[in-house]
Protein backbone atom coordinates (compact mmCIF):
# COMPACT_ATOMS: atom_id res chain seq x y z
CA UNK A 1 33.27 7.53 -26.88
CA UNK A 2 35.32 9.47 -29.49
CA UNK A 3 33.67 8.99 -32.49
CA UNK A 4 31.27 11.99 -32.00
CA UNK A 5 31.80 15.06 -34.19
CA UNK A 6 30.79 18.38 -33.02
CA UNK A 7 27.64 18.66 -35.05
CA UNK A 8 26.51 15.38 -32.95
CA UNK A 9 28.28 16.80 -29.87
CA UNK A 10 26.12 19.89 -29.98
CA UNK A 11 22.89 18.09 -30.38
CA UNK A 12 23.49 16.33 -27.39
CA UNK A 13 23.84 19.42 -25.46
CA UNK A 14 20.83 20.77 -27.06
CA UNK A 15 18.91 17.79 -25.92
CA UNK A 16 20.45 18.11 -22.28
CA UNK A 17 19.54 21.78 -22.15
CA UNK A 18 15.42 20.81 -23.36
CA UNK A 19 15.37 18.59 -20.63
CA UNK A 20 16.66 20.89 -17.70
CA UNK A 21 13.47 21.64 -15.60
CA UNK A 22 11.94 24.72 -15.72
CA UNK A 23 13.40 26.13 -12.68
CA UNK A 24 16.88 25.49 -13.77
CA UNK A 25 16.76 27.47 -17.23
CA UNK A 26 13.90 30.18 -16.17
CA UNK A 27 16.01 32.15 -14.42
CA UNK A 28 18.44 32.79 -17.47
CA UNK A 29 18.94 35.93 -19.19
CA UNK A 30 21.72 36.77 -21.53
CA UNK A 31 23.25 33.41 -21.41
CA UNK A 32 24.63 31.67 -24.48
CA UNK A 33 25.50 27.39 -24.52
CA UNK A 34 28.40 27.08 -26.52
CA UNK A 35 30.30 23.95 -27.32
CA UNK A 36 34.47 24.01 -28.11
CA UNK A 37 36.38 21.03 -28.82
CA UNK A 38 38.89 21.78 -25.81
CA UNK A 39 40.03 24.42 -23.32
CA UNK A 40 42.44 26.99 -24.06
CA UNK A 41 44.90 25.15 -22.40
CA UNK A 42 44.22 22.02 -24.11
CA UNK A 43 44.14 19.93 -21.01
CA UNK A 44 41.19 16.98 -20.82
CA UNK A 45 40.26 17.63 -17.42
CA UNK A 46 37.91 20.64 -17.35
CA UNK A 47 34.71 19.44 -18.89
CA UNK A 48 32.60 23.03 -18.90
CA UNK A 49 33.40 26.25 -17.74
CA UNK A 50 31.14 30.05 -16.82
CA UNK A 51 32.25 33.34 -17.97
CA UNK A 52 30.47 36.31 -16.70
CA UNK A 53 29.11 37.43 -13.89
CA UNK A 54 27.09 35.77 -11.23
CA UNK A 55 23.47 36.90 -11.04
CA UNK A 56 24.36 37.37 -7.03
CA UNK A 57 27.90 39.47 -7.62
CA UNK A 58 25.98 41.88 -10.33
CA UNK A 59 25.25 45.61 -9.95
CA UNK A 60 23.65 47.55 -12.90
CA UNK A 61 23.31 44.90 -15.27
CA UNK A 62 21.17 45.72 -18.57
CA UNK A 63 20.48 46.53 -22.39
CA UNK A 64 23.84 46.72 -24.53
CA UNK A 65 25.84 43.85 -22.05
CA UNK A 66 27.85 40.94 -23.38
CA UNK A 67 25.87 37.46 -22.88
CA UNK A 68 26.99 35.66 -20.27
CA UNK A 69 29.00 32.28 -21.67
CA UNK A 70 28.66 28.79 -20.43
CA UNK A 71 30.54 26.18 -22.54
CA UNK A 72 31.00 22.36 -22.86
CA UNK A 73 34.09 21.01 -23.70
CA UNK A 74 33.67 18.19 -26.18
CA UNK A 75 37.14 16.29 -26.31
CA UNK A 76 37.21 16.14 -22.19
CA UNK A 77 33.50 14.71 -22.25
CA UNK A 78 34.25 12.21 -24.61
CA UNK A 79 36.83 11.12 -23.00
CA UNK A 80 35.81 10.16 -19.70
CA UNK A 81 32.92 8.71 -21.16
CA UNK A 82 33.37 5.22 -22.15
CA UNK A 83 29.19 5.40 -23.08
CA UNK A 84 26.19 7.49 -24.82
CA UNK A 85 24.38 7.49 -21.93
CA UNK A 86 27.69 7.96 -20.08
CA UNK A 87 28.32 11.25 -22.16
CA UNK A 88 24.42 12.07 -21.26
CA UNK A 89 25.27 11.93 -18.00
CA UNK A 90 27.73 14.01 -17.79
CA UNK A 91 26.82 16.50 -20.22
CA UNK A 92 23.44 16.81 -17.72
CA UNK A 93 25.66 17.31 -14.58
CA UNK A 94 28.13 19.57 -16.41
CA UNK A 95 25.45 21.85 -17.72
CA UNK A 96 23.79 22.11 -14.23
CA UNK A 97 27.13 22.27 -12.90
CA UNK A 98 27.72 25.66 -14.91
CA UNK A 99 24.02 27.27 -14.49
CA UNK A 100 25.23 27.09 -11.28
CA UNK A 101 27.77 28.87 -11.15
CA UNK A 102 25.36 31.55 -13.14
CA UNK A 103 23.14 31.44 -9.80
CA UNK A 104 26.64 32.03 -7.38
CA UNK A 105 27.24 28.75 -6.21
CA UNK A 106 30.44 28.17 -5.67
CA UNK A 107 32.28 24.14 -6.70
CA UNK A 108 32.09 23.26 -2.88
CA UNK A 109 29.03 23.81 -2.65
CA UNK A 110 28.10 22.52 -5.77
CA UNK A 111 30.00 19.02 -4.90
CA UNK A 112 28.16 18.84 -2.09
CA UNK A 113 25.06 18.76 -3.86
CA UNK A 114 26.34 16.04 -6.05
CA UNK A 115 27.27 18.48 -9.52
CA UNK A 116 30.57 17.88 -9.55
C-alpha cells in the first residue's frame, strides 16, 4: 500500500478521527492530529506517537499552553499494510492507540485491551 501521498494519507486520518465515537474524542482539549511521513529516527516500526502530557499526570494546565500532539506516521502505516481497508484498520487502532495515551493509559494496558 505505498502508492498513497500525504494529501490522501491525511484524509484517511481525517475520516478515522470523524468516526471515533463520541466518548473517545469528547474528552479532548488542546490536542492537534498531525500526520509526518516518518519518525525522527526514520525507522518503520513506530506507527503513531503522543507528546504532551497525560490528562491524569497534569497540574495547572490552562490558557497560553502548547497543544498537546498526537501524530501518524505515514511511511510505517503503509507499509505494514498490504490493503485500504488494511491501512483503515490500523490507522483506527493507532489513533485510539494514541488518545490513549492522552487519557494515561499506559501500552500494557493498552495491549491488553486489544490497541496495540
Amino acid at each position: 500500500m505505498e502508492n498513497l501521498d500525504q494529501k490522501q494519507f491525511e484524509a484517511l486520518v481525517v475520516e478515522g478521527l470523524d468516526a471515533l465515537d463520541d466518548e473517545i474524542v469528547d474528552g479532548l482539549e488542546n490536542v492537534v492530529f498531525v500526520t509526518e511521513d516518518r519518525p525522527e529516527d526514520g525507522s518503520l516500526n513506530v506507527l503513531g506517537l503522543y507528546n504532551g502530557v497525560a490528562i491524569t499526570s497534569r497540574g495547572q494546565y490552562g490558557y497560553g499552553e502548547l497543544p498537546d500532539r498526537i501524530v501518524l506516521y505515514r511511511e510505517p502505516l503503509l507499509a505494514m499494510c498490504p490493503t485500504l481497508d488494511d491501512l483503515k484498520r490500523q490507522i483506527n487502532i493507532t489513533l485510539i492507540h494514541e488518545i490513549g495515551h492522552y487519557y494515561g493509559i499506559d501500552d500494557k494496558h493498552l495491549h491488553e485491551l486489544g490497541w496495540a
